[in-house]
C-alpha atoms as a PDB file:
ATOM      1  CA  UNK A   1      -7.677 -18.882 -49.415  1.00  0.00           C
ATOM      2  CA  UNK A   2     -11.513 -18.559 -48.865  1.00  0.00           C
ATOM      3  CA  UNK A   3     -12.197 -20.962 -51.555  1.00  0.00           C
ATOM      4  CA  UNK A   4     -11.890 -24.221 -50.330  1.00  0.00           C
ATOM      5  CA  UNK A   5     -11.441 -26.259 -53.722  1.00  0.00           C
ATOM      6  CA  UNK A   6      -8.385 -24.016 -54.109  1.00  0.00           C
ATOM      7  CA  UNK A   7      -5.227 -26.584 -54.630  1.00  0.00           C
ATOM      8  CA  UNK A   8      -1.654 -26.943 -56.775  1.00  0.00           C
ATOM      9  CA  UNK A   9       1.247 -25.221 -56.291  1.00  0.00           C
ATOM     10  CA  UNK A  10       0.318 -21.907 -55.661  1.00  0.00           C
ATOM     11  CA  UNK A  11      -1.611 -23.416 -52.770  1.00  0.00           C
ATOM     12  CA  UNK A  12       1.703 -24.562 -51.646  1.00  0.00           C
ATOM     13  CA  UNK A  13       3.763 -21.883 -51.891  1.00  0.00           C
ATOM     14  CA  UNK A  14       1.506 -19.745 -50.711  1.00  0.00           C
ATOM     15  CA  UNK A  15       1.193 -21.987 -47.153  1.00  0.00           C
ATOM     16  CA  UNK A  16       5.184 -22.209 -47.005  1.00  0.00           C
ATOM     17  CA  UNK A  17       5.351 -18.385 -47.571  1.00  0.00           C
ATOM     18  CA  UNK A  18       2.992 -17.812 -44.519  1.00  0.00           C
ATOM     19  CA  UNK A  19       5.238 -20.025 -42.566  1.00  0.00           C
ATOM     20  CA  UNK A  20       7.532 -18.114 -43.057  1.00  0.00           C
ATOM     21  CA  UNK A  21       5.631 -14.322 -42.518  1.00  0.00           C
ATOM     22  CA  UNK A  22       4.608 -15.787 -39.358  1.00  0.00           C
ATOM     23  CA  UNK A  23       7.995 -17.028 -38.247  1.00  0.00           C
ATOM     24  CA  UNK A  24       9.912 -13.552 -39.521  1.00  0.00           C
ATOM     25  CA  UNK A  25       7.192 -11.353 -38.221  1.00  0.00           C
ATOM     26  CA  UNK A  26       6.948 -13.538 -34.364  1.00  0.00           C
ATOM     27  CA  UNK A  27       2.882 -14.108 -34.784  1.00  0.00           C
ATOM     28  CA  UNK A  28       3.501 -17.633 -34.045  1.00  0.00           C
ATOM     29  CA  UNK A  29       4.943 -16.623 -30.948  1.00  0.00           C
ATOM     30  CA  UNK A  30       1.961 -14.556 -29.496  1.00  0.00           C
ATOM     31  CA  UNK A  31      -0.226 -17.481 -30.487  1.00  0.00           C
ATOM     32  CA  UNK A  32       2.106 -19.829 -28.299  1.00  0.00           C
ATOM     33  CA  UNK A  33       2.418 -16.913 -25.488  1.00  0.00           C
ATOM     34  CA  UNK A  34      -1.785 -17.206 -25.557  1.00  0.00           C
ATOM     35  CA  UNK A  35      -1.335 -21.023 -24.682  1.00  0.00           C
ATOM     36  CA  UNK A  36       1.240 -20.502 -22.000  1.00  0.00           C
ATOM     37  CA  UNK A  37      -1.046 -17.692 -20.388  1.00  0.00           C
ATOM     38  CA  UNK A  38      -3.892 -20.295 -20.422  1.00  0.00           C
ATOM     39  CA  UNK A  39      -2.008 -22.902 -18.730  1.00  0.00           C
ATOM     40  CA  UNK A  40      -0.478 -20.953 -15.862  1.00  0.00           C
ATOM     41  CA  UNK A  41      -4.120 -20.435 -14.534  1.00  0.00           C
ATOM     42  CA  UNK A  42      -5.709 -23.680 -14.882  1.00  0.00           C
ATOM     43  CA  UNK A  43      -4.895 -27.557 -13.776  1.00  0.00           C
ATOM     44  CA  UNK A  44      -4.133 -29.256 -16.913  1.00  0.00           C
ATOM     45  CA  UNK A  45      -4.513 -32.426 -17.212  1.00  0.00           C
ATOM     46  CA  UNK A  46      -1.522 -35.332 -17.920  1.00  0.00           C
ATOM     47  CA  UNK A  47      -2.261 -35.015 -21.797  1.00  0.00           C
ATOM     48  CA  UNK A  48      -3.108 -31.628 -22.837  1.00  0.00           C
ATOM     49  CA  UNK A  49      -5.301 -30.956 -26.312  1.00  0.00           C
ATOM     50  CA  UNK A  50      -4.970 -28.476 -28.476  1.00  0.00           C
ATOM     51  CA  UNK A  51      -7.052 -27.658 -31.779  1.00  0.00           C
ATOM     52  CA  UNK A  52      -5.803 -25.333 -34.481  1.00  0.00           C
ATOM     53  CA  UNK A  53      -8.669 -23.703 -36.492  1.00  0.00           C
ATOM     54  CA  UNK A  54      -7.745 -22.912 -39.949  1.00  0.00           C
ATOM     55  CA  UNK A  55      -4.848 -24.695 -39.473  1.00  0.00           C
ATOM     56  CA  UNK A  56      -2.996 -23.964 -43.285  1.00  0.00           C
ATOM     57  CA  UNK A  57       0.361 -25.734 -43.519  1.00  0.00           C
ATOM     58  CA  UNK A  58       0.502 -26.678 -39.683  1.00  0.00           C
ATOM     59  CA  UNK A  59       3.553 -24.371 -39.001  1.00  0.00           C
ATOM     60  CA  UNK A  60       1.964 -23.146 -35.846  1.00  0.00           C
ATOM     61  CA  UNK A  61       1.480 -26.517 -34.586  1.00  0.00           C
ATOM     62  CA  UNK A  62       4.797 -27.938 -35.287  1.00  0.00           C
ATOM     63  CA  UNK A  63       5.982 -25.440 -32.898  1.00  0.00           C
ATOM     64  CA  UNK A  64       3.499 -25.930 -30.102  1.00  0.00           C
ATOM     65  CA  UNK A  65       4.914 -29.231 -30.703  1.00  0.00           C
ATOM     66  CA  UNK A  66       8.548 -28.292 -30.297  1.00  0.00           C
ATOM     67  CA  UNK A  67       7.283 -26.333 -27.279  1.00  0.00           C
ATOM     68  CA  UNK A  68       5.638 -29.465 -25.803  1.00  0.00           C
ATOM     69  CA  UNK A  69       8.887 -31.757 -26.560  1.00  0.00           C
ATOM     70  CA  UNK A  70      11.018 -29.092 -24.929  1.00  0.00           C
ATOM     71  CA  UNK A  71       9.067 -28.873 -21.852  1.00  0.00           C
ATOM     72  CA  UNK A  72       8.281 -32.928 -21.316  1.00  0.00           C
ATOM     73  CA  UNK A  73       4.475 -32.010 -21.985  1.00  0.00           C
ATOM     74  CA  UNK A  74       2.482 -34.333 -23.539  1.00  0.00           C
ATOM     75  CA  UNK A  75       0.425 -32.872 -25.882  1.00  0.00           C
ATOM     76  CA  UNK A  76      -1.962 -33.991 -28.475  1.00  0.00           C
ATOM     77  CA  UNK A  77      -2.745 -31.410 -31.253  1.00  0.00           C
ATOM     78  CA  UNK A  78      -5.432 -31.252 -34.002  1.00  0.00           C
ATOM     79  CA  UNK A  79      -5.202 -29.650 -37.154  1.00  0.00           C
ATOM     80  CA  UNK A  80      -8.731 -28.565 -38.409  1.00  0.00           C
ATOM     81  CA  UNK A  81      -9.057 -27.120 -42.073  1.00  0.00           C
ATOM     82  CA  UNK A  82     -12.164 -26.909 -44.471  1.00  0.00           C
ATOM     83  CA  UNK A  83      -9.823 -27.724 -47.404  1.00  0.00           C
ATOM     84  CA  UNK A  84      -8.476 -31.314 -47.946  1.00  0.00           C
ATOM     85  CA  UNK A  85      -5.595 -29.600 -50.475  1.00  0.00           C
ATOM     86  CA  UNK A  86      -4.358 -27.658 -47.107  1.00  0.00           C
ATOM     87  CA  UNK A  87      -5.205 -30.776 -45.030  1.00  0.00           C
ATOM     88  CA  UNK A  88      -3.034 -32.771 -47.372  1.00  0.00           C
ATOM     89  CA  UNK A  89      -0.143 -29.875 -47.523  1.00  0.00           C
ATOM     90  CA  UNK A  90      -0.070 -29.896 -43.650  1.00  0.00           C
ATOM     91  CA  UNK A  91       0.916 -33.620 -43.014  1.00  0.00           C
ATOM     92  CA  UNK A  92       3.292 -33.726 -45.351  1.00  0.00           C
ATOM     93  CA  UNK A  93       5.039 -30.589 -43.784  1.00  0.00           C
ATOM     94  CA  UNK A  94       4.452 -31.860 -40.366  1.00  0.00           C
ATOM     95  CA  UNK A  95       4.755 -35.703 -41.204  1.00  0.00           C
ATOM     96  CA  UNK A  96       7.645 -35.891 -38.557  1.00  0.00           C
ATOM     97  CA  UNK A  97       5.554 -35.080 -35.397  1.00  0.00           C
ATOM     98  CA  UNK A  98       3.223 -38.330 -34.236  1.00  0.00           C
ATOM     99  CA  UNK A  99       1.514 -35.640 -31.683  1.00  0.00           C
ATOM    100  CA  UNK A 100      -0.341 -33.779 -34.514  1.00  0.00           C
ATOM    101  CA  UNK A 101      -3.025 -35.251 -36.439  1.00  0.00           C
ATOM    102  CA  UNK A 102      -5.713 -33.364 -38.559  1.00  0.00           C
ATOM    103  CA  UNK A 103      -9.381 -32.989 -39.240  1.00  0.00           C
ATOM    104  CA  UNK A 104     -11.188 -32.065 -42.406  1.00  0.00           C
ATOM    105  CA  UNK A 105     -14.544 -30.061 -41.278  1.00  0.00           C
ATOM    106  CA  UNK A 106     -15.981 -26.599 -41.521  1.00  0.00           C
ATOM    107  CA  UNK A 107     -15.872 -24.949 -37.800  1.00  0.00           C
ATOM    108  CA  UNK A 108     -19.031 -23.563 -38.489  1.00  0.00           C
ATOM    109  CA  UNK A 109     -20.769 -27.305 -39.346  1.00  0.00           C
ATOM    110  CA  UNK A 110     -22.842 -29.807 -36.682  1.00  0.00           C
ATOM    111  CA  UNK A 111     -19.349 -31.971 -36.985  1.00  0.00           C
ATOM    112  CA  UNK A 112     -17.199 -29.777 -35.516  1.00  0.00           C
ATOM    113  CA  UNK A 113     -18.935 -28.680 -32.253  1.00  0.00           C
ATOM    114  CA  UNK A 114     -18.940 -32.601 -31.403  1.00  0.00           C
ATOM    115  CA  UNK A 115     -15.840 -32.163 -30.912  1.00  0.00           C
ATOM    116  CA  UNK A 116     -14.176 -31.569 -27.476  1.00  0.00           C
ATOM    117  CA  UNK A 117     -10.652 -29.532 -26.798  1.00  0.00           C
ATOM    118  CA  UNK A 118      -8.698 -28.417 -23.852  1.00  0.00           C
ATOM    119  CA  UNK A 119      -7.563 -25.650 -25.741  1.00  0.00           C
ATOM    120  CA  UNK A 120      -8.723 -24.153 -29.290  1.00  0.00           C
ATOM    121  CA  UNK A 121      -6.502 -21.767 -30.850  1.00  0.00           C
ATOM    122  CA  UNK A 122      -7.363 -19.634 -34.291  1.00  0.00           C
ATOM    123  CA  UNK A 123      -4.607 -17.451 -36.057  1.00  0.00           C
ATOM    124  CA  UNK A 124      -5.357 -15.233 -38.905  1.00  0.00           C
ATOM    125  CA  UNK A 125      -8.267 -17.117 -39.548  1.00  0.00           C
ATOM    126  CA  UNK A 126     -11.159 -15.738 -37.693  1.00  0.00           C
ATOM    127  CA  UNK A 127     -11.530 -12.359 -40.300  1.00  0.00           C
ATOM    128  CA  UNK A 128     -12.723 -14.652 -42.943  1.00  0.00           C
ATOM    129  CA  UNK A 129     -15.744 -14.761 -41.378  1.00  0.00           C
ATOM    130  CA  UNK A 130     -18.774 -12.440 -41.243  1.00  0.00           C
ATOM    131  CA  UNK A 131     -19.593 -10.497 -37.966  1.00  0.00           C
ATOM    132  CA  UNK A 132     -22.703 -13.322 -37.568  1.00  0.00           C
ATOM    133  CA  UNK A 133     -20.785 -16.297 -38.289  1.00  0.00           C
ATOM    134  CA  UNK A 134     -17.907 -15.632 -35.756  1.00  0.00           C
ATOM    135  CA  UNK A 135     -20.311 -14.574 -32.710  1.00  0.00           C
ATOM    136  CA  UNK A 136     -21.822 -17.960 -33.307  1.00  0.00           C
ATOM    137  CA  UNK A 137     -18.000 -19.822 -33.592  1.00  0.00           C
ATOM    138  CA  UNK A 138     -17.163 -17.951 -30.631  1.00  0.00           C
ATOM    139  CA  UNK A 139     -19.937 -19.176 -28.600  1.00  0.00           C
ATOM    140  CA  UNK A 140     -19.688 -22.555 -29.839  1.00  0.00           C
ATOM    141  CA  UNK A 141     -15.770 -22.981 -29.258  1.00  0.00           C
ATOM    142  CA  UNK A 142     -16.109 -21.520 -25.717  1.00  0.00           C
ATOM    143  CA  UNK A 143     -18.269 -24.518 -24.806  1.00  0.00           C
ATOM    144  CA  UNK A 144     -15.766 -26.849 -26.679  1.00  0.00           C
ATOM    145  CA  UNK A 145     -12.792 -26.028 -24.897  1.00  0.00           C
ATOM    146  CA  UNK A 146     -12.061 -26.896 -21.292  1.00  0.00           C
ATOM    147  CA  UNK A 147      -9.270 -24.512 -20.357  1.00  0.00           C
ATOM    148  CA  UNK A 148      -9.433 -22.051 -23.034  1.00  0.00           C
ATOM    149  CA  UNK A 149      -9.176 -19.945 -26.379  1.00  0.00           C
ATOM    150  CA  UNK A 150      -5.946 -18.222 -28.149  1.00  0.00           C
ATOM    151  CA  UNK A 151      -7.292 -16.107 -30.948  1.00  0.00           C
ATOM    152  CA  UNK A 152      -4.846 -14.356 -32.850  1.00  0.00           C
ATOM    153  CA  UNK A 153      -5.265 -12.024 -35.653  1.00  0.00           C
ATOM    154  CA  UNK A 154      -4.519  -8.785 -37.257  1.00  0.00           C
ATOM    155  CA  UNK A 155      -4.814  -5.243 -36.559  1.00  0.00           C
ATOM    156  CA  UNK A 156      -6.486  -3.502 -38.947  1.00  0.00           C
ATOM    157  CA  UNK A 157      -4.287   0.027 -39.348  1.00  0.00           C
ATOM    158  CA  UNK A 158      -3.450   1.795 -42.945  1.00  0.00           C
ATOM    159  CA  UNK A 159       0.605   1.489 -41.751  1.00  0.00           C
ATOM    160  CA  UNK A 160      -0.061  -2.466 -41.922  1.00  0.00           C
ATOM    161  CA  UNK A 161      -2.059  -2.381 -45.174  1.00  0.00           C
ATOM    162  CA  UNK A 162       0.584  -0.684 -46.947  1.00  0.00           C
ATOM    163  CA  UNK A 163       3.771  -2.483 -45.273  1.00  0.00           C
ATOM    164  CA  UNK A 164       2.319  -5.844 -45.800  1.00  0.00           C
ATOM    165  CA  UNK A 165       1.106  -4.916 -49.560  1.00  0.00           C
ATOM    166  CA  UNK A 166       4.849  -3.458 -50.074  1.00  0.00           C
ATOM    167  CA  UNK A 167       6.781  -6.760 -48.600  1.00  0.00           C
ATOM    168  CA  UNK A 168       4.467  -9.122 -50.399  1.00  0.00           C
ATOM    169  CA  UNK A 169       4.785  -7.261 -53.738  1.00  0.00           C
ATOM    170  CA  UNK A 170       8.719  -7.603 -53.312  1.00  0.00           C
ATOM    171  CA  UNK A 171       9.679 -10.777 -51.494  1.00  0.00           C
ATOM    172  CA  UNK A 172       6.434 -13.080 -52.380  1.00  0.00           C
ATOM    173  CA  UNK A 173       6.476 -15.383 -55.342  1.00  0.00           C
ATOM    174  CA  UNK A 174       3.083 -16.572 -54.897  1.00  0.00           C
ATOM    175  CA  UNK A 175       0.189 -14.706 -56.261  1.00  0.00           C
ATOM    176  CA  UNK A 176      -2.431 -15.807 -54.024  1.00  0.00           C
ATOM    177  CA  UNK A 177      -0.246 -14.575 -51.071  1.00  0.00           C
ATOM    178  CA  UNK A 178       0.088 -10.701 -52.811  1.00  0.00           C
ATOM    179  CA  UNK A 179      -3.542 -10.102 -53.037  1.00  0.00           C
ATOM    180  CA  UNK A 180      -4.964 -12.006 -50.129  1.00  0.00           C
ATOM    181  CA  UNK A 181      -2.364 -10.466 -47.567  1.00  0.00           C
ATOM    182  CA  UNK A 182      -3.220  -6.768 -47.728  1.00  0.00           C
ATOM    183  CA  UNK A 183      -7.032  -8.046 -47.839  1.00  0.00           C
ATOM    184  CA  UNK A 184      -6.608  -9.645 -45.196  1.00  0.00           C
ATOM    185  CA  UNK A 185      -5.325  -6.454 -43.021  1.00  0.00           C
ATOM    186  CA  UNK A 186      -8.655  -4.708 -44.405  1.00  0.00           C
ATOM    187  CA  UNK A 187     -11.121  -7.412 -42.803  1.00  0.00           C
ATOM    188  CA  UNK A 188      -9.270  -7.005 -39.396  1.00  0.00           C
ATOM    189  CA  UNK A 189     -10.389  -5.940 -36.628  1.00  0.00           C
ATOM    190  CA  UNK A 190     -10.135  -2.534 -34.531  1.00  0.00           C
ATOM    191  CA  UNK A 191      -9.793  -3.264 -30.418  1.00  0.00           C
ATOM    192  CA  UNK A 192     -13.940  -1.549 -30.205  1.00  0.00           C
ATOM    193  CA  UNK A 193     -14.640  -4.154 -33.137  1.00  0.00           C
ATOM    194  CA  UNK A 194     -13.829  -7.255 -31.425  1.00  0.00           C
ATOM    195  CA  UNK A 195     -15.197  -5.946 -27.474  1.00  0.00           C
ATOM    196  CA  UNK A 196     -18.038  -5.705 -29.354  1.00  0.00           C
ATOM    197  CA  UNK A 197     -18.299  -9.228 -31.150  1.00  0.00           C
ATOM    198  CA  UNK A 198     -17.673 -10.628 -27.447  1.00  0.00           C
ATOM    199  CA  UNK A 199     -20.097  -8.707 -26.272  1.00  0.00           C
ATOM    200  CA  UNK A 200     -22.699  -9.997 -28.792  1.00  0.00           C
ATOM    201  CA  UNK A 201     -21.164 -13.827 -28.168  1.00  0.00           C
ATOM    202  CA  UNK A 202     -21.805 -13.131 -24.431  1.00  0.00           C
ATOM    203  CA  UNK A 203     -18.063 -13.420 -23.598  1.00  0.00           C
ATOM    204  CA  UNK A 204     -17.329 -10.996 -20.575  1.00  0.00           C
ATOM    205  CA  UNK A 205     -14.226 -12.637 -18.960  1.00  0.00           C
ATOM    206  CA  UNK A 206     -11.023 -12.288 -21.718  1.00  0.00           C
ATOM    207  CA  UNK A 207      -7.362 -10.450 -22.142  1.00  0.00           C
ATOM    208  CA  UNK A 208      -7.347  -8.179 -25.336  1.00  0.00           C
ATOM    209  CA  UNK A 209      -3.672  -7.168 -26.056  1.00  0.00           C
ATOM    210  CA  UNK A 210      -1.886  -5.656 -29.071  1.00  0.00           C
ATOM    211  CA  UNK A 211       1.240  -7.480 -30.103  1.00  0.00           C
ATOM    212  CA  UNK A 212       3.811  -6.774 -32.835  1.00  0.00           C
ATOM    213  CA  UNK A 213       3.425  -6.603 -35.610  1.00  0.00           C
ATOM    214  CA  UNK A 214       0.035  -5.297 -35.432  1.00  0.00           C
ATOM    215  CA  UNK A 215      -1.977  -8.325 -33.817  1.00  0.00           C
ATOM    216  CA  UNK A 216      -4.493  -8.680 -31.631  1.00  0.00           C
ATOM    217  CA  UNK A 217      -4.027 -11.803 -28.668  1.00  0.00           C
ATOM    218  CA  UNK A 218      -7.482 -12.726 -27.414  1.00  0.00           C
ATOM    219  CA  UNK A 219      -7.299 -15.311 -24.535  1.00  0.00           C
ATOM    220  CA  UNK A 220     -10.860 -16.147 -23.267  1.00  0.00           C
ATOM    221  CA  UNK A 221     -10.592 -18.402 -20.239  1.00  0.00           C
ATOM    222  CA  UNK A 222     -13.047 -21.219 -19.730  1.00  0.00           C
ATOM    223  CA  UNK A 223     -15.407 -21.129 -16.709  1.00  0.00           C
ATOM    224  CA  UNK A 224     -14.498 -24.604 -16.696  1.00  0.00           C
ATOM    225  CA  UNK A 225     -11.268 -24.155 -16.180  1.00  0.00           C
END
């Protein structure tokens, strides 16, 4: 999923597979947790935005946006992806929700940080990046976001390697989604890891907490808020 020309099918199946990991496995639901945590200790205002880094096939965001419907919020939420395959993947699998919308730009680029949020989520996207790259999106998204970030990502623990490399192998049709899955575990993060990439991004106010199945939920307040 790191290279961002990737596209076809396997592209595809690959995004509705995760969907489904995420739904089966409740990380969408620590991700959403993060947003209601934000919320409760800030003054929103009447139309609440929300960005989704790394966005894949928008499943996340289609149930923010159930979320929002349920709860007579109005809510208006931003897909952002490097890849225009993914991009294109996402509204079609989201094409029945006039709340979400989408962006094609690197987080890391001049673009993005233009760009202003109430709230800027990430989920299993911030261990692509290199120890340098995500101090510098941390600091940057902190000043982009009004009320606050939702970072969610994975635990990296040998009994999550091996479970995820054991599902994948038996239940995943798509190849992409058998090799980059139990990679993915081994560019996690340990709790000392990530105390210490806030530290370095100059982040001192945050909740850390371990949620099943072996993810981390990082909610970093805005002084704004």
């Amino acid at each position: 999923m790191d290279d961002l020309t990737c596209e076809g099918e396997v592209v595809n199946q690959t995004l509705r597979e995760l969907e489904v990991i995420n739904r089966m496995l409740g990380g969408n639901k620590v991700t959403l947790h993060g947003i209601k945590s934000l919320l409760k200790t800030s003054t929103p205002p009447s139309t609440i935005t929300i960005a989704d880094l790394g966005c894949g096939g928008g499943d996340i965001l289609k149930e923010i946006a159930l979320w929002g419907r349920k709860n007579k919020m109005k809510l208006k939420l931003t897909g952002i992806d490097a890849n225009p395959n993914i991009i294109s993947f996402a509204k079609m699998n989201t094409g029945g929700y006039s709340e979400i919308t989408y962006a094609q730009q690197n987080v890391l680029s001049n673009d993005f940080r233009k760009n202003k949020f109430d709230i800027i989520i990430a989920t299993l996207f911030t261990h692509h990046f290199s120890d340098e790259e995500l101090v510098e999106l941390i600091r940057s998204i902190k000043s982009q976001s009004a009320i606050g970030i939702v970072i969610n990502d994975l635990h990296r623990h040998w009994f999550a390697y091996h479970a995820i490399r054991l599902l994948t192998r038996y239940f995943s049709r798509s190849s992409m989604v058998r090799f980059d899955a139990p990679v993915s575990v081994l560019r996690a993060f340990r709790r000392s890891e990530i105390r210490t990439l806030l530290k370095k991004a100059g982040v001192e106010n945050y909740s850390l907490r371990w949620k099943w199945a072996f993810r981390w939920q990082l909610i970093i307040p805005s002084s704004l808020a």
